[in-house]
ModelCIF file with pLDDT and N, C-alpha, C, O atoms, coordinates in Angstrom:
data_MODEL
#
_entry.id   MODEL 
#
_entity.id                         1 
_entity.type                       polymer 
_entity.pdbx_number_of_molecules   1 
#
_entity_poly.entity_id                      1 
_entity_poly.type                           'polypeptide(L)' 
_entity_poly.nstd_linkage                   no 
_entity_poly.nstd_monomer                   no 
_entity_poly.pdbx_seq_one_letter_code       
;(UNK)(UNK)(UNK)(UNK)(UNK)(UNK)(UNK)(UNK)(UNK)(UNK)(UNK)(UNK)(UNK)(UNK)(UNK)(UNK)
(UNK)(UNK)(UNK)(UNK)(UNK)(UNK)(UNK)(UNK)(UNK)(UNK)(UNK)(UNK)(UNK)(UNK)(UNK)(UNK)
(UNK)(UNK)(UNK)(UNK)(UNK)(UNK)(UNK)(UNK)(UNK)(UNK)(UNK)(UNK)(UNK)(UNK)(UNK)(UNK)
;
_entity_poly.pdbx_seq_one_letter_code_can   XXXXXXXXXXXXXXXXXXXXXXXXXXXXXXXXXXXXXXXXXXXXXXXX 
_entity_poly.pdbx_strand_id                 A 
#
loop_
_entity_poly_seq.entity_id 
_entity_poly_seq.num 
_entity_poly_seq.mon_id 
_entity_poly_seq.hetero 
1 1  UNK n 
1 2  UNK n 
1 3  UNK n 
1 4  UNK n 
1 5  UNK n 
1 6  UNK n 
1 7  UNK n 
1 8  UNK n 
1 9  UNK n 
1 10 UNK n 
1 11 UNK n 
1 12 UNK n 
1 13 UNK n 
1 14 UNK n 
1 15 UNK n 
1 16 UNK n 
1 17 UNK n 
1 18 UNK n 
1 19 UNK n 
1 20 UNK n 
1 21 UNK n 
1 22 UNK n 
1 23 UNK n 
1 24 UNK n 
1 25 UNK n 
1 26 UNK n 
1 27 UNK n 
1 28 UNK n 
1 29 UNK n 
1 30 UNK n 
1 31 UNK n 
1 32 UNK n 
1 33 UNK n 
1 34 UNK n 
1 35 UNK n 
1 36 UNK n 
1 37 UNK n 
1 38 UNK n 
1 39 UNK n 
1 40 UNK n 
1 41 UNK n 
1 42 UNK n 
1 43 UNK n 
1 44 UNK n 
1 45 UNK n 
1 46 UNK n 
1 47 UNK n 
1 48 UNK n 
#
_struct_asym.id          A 
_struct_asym.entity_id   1 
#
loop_
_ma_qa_metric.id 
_ma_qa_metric.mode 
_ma_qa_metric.name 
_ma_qa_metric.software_group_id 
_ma_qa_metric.type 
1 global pLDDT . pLDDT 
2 local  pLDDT . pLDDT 
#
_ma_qa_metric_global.metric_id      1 
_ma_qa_metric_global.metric_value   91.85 
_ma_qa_metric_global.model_id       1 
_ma_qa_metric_global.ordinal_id     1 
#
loop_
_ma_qa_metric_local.label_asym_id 
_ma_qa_metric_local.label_comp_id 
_ma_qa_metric_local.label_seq_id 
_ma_qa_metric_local.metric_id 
_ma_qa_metric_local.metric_value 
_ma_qa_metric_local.model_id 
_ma_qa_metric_local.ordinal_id 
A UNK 1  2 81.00 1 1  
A UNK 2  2 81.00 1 2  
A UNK 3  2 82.00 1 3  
A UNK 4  2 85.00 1 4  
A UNK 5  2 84.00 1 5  
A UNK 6  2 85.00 1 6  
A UNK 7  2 89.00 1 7  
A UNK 8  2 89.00 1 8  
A UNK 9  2 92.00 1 9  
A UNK 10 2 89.00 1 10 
A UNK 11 2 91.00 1 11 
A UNK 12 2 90.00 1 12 
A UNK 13 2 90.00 1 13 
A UNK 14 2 89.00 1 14 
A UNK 15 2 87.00 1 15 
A UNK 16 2 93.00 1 16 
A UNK 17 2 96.00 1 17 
A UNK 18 2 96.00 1 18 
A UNK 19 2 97.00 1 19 
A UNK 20 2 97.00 1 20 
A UNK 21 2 98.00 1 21 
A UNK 22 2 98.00 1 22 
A UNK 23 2 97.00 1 23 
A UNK 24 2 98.00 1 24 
A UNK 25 2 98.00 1 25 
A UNK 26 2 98.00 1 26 
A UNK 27 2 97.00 1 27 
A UNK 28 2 96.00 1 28 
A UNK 29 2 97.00 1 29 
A UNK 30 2 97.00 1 30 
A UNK 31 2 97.00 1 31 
A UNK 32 2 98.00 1 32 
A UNK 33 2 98.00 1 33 
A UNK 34 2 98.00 1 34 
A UNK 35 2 98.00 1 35 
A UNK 36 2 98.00 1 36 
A UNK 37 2 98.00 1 37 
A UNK 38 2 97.00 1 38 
A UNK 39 2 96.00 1 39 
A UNK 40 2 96.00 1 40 
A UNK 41 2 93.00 1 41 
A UNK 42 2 93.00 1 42 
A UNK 43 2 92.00 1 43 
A UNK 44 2 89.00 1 44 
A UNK 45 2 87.00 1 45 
A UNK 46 2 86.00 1 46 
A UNK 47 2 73.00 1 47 
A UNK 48 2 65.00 1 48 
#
loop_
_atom_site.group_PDB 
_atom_site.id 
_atom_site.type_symbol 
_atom_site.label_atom_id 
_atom_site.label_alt_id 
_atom_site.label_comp_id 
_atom_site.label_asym_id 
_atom_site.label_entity_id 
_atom_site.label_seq_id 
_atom_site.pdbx_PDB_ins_code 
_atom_site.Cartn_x 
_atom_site.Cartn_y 
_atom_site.Cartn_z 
_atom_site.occupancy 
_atom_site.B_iso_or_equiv 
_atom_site.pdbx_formal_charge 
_atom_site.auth_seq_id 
_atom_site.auth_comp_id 
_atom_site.auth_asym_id 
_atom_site.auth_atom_id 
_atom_site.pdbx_PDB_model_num 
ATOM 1   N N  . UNK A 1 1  ? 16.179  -6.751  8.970   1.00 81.00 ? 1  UNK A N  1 
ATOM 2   C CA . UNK A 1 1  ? 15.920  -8.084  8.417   1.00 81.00 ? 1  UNK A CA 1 
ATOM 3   C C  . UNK A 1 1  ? 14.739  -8.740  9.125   1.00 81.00 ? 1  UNK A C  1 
ATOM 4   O O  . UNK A 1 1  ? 14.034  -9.535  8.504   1.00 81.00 ? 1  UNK A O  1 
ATOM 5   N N  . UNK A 1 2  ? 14.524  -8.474  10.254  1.00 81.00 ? 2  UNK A N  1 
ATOM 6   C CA . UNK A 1 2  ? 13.646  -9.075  11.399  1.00 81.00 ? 2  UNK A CA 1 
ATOM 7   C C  . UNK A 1 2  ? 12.269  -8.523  10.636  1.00 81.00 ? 2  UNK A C  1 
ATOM 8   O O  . UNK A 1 2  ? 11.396  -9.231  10.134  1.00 81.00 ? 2  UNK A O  1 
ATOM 9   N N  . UNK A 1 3  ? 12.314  -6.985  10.690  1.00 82.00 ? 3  UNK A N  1 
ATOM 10  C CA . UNK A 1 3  ? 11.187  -6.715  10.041  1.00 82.00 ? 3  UNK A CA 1 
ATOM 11  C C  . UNK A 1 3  ? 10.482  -6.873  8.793   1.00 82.00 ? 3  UNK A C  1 
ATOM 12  O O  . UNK A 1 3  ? 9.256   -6.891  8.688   1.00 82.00 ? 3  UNK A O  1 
ATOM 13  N N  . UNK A 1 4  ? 11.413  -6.999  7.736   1.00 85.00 ? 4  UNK A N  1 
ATOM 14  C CA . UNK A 1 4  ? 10.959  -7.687  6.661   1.00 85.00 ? 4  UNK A CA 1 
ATOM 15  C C  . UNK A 1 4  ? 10.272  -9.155  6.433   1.00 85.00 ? 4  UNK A C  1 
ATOM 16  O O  . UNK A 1 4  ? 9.557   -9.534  5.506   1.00 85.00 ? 4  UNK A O  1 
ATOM 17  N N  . UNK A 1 5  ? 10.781  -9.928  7.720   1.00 84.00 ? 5  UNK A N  1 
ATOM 18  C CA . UNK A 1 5  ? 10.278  -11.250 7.367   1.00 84.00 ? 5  UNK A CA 1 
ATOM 19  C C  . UNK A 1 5  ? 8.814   -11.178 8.243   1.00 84.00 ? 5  UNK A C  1 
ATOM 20  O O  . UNK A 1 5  ? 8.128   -12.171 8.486   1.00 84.00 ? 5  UNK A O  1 
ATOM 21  N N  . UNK A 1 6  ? 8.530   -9.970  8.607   1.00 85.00 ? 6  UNK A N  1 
ATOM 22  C CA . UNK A 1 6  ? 6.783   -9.584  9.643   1.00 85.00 ? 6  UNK A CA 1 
ATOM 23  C C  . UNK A 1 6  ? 6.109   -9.185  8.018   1.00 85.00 ? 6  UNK A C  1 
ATOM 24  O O  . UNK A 1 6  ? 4.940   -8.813  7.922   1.00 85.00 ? 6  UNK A O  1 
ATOM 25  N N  . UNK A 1 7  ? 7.069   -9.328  6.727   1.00 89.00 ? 7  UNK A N  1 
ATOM 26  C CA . UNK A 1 7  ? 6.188   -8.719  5.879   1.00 89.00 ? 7  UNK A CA 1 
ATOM 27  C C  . UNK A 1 7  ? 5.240   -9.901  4.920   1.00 89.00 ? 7  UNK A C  1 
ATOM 28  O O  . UNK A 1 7  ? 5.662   -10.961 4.459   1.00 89.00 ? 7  UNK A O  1 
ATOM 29  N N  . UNK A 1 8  ? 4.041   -9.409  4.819   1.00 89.00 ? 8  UNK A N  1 
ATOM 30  C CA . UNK A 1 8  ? 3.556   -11.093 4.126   1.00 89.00 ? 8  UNK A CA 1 
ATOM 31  C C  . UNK A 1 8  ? 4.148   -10.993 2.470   1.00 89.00 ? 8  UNK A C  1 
ATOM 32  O O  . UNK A 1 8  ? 4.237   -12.005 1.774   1.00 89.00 ? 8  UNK A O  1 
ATOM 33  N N  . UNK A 1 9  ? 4.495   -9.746  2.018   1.00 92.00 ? 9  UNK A N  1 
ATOM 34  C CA . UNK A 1 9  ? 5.222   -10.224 0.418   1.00 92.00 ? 9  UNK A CA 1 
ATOM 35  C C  . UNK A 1 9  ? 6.816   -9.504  0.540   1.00 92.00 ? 9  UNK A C  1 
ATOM 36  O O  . UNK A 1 9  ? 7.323   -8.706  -0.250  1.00 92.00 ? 9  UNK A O  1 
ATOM 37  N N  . UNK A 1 10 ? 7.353   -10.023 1.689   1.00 89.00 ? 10 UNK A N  1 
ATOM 38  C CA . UNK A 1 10 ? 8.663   -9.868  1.879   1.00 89.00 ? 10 UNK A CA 1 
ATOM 39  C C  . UNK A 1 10 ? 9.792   -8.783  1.275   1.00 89.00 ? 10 UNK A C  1 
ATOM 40  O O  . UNK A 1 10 ? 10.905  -8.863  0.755   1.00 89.00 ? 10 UNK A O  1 
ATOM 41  N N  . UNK A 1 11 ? 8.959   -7.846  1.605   1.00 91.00 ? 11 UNK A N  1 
ATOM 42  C CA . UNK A 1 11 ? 9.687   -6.527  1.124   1.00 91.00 ? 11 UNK A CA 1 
ATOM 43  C C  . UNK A 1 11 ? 9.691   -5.256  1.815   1.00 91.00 ? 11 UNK A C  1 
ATOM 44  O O  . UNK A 1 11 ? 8.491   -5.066  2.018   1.00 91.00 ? 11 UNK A O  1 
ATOM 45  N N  . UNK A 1 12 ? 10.271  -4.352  2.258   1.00 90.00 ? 12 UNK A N  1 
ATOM 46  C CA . UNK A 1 12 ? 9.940   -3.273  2.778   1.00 90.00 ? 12 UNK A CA 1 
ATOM 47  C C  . UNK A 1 12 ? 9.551   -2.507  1.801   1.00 90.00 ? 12 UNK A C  1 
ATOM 48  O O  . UNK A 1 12 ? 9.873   -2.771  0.642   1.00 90.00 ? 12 UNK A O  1 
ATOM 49  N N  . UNK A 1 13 ? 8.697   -1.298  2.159   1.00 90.00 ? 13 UNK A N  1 
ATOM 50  C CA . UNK A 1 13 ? 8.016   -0.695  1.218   1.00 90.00 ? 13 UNK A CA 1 
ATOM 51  C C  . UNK A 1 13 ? 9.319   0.260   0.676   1.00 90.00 ? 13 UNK A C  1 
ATOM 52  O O  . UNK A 1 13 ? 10.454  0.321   1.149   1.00 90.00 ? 13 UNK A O  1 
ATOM 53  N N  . UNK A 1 14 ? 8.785   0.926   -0.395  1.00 89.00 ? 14 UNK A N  1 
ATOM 54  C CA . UNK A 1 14 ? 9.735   2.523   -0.698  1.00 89.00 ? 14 UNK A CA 1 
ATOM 55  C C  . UNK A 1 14 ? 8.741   2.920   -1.588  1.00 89.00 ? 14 UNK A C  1 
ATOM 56  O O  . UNK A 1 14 ? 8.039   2.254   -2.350  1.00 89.00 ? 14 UNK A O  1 
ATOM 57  N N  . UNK A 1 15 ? 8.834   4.886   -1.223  1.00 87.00 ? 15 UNK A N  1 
ATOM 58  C CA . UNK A 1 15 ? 7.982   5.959   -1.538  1.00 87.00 ? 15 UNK A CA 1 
ATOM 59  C C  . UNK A 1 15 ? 6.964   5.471   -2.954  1.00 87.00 ? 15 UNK A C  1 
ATOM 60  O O  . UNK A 1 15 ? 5.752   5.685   -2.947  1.00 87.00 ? 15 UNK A O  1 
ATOM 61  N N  . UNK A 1 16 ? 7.573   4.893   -3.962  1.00 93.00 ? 16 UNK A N  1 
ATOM 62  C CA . UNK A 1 16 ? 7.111   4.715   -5.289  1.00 93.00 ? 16 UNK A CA 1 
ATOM 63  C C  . UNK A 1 16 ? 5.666   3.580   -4.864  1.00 93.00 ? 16 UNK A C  1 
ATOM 64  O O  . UNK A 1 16 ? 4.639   3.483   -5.537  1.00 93.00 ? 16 UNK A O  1 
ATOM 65  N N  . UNK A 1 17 ? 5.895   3.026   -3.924  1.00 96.00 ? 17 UNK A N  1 
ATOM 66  C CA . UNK A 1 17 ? 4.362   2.054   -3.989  1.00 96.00 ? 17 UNK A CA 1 
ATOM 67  C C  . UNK A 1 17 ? 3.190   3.207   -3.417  1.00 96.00 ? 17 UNK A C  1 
ATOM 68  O O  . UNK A 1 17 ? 2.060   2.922   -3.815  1.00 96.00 ? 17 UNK A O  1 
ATOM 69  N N  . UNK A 1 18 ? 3.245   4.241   -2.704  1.00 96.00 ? 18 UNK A N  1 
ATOM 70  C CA . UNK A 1 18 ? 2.003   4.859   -2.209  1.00 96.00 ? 18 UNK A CA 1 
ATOM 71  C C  . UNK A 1 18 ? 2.278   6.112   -3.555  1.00 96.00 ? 18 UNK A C  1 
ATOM 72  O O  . UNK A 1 18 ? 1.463   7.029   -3.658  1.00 96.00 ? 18 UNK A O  1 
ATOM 73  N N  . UNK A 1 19 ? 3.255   6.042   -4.341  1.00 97.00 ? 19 UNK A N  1 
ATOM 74  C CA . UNK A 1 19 ? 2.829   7.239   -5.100  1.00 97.00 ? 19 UNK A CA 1 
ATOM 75  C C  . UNK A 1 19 ? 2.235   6.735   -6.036  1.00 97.00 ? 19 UNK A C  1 
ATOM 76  O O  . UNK A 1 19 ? 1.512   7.463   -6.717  1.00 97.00 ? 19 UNK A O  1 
ATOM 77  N N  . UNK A 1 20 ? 2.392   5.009   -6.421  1.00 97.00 ? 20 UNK A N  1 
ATOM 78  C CA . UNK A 1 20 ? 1.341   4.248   -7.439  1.00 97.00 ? 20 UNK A CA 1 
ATOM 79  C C  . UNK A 1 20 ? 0.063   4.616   -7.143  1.00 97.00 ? 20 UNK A C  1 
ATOM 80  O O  . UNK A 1 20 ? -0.734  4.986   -8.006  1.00 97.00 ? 20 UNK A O  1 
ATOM 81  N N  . UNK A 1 21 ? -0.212  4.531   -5.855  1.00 98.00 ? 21 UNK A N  1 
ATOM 82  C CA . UNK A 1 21 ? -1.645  4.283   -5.473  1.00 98.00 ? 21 UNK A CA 1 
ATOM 83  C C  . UNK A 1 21 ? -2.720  5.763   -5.254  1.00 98.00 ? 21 UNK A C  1 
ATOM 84  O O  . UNK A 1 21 ? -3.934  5.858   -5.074  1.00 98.00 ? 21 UNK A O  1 
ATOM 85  N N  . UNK A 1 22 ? -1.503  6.901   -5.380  1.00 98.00 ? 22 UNK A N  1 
ATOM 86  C CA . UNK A 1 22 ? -1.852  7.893   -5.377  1.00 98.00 ? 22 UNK A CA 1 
ATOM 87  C C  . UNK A 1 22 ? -2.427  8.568   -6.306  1.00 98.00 ? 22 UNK A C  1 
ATOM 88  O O  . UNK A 1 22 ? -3.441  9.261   -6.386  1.00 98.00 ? 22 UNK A O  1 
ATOM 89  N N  . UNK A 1 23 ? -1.127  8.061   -7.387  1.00 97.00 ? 23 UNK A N  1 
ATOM 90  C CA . UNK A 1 23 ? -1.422  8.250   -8.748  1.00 97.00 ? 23 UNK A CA 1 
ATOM 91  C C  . UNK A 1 23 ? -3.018  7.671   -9.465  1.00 97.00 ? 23 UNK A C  1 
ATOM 92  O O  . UNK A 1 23 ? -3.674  8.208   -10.358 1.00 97.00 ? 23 UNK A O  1 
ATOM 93  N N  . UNK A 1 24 ? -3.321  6.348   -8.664  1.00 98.00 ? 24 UNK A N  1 
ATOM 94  C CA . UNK A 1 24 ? -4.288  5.894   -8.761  1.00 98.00 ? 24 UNK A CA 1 
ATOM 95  C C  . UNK A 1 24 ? -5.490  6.547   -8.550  1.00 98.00 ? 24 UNK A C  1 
ATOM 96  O O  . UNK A 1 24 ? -6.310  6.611   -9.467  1.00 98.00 ? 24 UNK A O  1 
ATOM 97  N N  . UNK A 1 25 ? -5.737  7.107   -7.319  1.00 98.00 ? 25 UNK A N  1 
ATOM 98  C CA . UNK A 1 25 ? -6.431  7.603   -6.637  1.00 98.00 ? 25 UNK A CA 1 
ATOM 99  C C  . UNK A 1 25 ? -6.942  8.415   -7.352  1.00 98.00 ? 25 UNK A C  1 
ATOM 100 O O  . UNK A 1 25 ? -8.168  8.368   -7.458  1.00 98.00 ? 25 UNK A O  1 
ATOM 101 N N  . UNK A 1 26 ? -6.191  9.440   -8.090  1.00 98.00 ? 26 UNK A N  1 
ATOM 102 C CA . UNK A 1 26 ? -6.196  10.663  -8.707  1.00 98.00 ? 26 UNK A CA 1 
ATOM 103 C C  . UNK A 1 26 ? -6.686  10.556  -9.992  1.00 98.00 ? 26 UNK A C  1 
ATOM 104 O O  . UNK A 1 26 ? -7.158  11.634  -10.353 1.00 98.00 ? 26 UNK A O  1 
ATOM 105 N N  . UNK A 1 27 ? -6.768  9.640   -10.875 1.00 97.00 ? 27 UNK A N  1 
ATOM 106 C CA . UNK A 1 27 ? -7.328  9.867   -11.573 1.00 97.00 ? 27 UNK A CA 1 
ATOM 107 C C  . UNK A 1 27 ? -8.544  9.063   -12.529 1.00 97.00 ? 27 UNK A C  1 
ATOM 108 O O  . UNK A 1 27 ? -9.106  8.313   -11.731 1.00 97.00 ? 27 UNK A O  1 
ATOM 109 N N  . UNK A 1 28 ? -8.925  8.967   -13.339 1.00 96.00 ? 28 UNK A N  1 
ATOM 110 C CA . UNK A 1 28 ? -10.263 9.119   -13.802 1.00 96.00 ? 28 UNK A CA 1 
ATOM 111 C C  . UNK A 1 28 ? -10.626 7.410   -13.261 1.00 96.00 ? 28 UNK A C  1 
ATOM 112 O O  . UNK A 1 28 ? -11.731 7.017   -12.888 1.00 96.00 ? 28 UNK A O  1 
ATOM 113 N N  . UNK A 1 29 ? -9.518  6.691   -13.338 1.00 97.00 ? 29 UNK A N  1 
ATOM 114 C CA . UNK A 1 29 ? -10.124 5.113   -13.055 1.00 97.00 ? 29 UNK A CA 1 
ATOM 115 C C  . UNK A 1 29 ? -10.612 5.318   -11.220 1.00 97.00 ? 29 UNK A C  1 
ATOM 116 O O  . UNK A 1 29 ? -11.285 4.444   -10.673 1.00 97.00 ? 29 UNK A O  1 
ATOM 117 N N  . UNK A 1 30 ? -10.271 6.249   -10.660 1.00 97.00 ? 30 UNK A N  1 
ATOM 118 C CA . UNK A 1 30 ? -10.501 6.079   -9.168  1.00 97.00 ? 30 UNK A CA 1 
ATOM 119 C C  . UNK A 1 30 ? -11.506 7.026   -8.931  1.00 97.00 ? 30 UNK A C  1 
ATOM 120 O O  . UNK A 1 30 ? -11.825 7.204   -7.755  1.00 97.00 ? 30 UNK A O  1 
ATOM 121 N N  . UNK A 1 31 ? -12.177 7.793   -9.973  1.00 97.00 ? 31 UNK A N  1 
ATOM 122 C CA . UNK A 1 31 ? -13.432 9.102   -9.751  1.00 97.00 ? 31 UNK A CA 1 
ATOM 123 C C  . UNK A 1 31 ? -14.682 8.251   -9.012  1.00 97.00 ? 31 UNK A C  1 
ATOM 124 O O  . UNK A 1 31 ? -15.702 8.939   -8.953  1.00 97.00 ? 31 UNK A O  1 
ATOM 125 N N  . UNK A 1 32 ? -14.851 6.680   -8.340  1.00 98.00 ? 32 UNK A N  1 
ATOM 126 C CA . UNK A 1 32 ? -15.935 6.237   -8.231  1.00 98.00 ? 32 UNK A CA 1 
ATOM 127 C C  . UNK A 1 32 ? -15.654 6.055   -6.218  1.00 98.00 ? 32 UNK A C  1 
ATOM 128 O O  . UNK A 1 32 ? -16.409 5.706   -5.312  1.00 98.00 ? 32 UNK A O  1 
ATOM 129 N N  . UNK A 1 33 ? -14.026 6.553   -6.259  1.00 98.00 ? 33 UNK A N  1 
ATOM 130 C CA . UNK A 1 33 ? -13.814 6.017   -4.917  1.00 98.00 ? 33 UNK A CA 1 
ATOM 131 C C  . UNK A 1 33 ? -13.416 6.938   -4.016  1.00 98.00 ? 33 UNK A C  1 
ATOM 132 O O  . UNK A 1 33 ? -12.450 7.696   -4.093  1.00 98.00 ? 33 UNK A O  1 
ATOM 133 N N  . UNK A 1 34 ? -14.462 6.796   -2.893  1.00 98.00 ? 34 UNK A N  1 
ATOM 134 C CA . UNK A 1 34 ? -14.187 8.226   -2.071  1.00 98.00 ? 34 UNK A CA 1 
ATOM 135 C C  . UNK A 1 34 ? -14.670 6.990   -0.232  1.00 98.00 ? 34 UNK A C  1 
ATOM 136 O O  . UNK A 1 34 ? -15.378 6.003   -0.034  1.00 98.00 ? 34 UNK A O  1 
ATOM 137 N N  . UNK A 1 35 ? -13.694 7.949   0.714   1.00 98.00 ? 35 UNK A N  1 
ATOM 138 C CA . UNK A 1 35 ? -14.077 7.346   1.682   1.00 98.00 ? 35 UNK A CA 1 
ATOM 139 C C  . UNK A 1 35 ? -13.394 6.287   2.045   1.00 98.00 ? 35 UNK A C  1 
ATOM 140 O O  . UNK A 1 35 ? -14.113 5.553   2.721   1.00 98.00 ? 35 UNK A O  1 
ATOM 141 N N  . UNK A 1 36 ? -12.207 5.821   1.889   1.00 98.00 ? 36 UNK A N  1 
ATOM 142 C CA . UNK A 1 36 ? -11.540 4.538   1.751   1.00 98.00 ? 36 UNK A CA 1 
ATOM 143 C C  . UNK A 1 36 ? -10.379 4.345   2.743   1.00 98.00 ? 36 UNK A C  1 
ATOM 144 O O  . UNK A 1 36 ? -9.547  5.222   2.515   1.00 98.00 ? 36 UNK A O  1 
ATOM 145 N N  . UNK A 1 37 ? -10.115 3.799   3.433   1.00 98.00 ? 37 UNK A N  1 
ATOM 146 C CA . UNK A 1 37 ? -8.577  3.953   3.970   1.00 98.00 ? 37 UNK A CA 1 
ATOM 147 C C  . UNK A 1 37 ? -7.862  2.793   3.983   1.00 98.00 ? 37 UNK A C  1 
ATOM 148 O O  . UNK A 1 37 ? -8.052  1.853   4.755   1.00 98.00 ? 37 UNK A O  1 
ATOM 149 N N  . UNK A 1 38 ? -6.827  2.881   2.904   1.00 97.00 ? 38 UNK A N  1 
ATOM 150 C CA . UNK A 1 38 ? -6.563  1.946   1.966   1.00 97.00 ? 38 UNK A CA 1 
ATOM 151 C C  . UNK A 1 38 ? -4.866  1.637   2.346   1.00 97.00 ? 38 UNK A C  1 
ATOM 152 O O  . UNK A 1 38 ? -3.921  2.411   2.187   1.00 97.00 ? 38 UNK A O  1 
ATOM 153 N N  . UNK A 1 39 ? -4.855  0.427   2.821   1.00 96.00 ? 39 UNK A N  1 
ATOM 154 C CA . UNK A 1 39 ? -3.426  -0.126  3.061   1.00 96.00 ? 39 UNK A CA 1 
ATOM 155 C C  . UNK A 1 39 ? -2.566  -0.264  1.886   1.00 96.00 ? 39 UNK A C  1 
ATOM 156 O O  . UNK A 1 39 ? -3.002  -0.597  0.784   1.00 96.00 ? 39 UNK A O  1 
ATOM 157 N N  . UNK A 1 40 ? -1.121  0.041   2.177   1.00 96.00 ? 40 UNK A N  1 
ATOM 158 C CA . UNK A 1 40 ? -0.334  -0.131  0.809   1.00 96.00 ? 40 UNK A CA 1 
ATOM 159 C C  . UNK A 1 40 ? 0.783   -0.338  1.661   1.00 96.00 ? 40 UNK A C  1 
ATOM 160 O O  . UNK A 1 40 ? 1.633   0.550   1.731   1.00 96.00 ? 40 UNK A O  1 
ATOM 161 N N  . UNK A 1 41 ? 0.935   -1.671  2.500   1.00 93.00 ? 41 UNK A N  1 
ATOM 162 C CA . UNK A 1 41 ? 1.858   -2.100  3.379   1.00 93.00 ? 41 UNK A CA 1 
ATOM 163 C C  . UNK A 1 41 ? 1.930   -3.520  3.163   1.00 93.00 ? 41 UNK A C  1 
ATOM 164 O O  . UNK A 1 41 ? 1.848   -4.216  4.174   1.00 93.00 ? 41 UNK A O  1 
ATOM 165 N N  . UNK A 1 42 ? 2.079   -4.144  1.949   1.00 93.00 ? 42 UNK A N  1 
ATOM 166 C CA . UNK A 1 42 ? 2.276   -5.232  1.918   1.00 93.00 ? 42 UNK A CA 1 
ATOM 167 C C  . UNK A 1 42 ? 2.012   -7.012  2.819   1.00 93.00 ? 42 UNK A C  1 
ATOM 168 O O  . UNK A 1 42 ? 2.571   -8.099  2.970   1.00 93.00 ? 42 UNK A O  1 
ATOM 169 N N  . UNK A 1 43 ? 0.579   -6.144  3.244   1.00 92.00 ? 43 UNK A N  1 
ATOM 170 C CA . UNK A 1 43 ? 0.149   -7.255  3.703   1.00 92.00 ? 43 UNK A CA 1 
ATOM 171 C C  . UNK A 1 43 ? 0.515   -6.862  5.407   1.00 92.00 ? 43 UNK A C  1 
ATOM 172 O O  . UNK A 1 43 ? -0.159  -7.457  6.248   1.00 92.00 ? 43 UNK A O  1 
ATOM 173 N N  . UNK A 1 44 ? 1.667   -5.782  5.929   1.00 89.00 ? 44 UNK A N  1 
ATOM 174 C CA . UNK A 1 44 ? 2.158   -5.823  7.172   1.00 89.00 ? 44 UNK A CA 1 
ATOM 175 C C  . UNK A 1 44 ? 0.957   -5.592  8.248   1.00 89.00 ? 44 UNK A C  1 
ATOM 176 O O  . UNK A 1 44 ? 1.015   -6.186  9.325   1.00 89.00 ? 44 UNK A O  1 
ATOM 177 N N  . UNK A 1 45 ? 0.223   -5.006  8.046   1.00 87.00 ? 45 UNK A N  1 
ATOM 178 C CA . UNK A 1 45 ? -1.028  -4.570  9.411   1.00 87.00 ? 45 UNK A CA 1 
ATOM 179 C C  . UNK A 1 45 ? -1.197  -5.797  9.389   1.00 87.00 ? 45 UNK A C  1 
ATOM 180 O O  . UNK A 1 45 ? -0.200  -6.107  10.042  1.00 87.00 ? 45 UNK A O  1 
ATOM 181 N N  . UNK A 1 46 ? -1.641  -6.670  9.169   1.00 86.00 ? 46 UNK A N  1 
ATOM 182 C CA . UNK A 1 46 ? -2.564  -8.265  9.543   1.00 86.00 ? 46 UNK A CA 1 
ATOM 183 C C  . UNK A 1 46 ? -1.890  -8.643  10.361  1.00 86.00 ? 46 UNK A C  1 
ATOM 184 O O  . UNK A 1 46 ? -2.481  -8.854  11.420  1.00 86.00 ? 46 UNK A O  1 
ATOM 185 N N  . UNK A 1 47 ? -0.511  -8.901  10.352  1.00 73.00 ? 47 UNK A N  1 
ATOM 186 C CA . UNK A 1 47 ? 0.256   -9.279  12.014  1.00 73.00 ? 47 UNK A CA 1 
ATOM 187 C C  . UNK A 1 47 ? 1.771   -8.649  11.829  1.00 73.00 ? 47 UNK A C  1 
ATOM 188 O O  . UNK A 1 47 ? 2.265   -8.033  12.773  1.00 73.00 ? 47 UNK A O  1 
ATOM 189 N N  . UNK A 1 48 ? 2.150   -8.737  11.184  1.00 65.00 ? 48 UNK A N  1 
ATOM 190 C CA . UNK A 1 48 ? 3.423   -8.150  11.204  1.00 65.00 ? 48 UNK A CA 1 
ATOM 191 C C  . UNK A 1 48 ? 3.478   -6.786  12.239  1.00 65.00 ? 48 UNK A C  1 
ATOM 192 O O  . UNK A 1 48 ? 4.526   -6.154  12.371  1.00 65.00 ? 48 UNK A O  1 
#
């Protein structure tokens, strides 16, 4: 509970948000993006 409220959109993650972004990654809308290292932690690195 402690850690969820370090989250800025108050949620812990689960597998399905980095497989969105994966999914993303992969295909034709993301062919322009290379080189990136791309947070999918709900805001948590900034201070949480």
């Amino acid at each position: 509970d402690k850690l969820t409220e370090t989250i800025p959109l108050g949620r812990l993650s689960h597998p399905g948000d980095c497989a969105d972004v994966a999914e993303f990654l992969a295909s034709p809308q993301g062919q322009y993006i290379t080189g990136v290292i791309l947070p999918v932690d709900g805001g948590w690195s900034l201070a949480g």
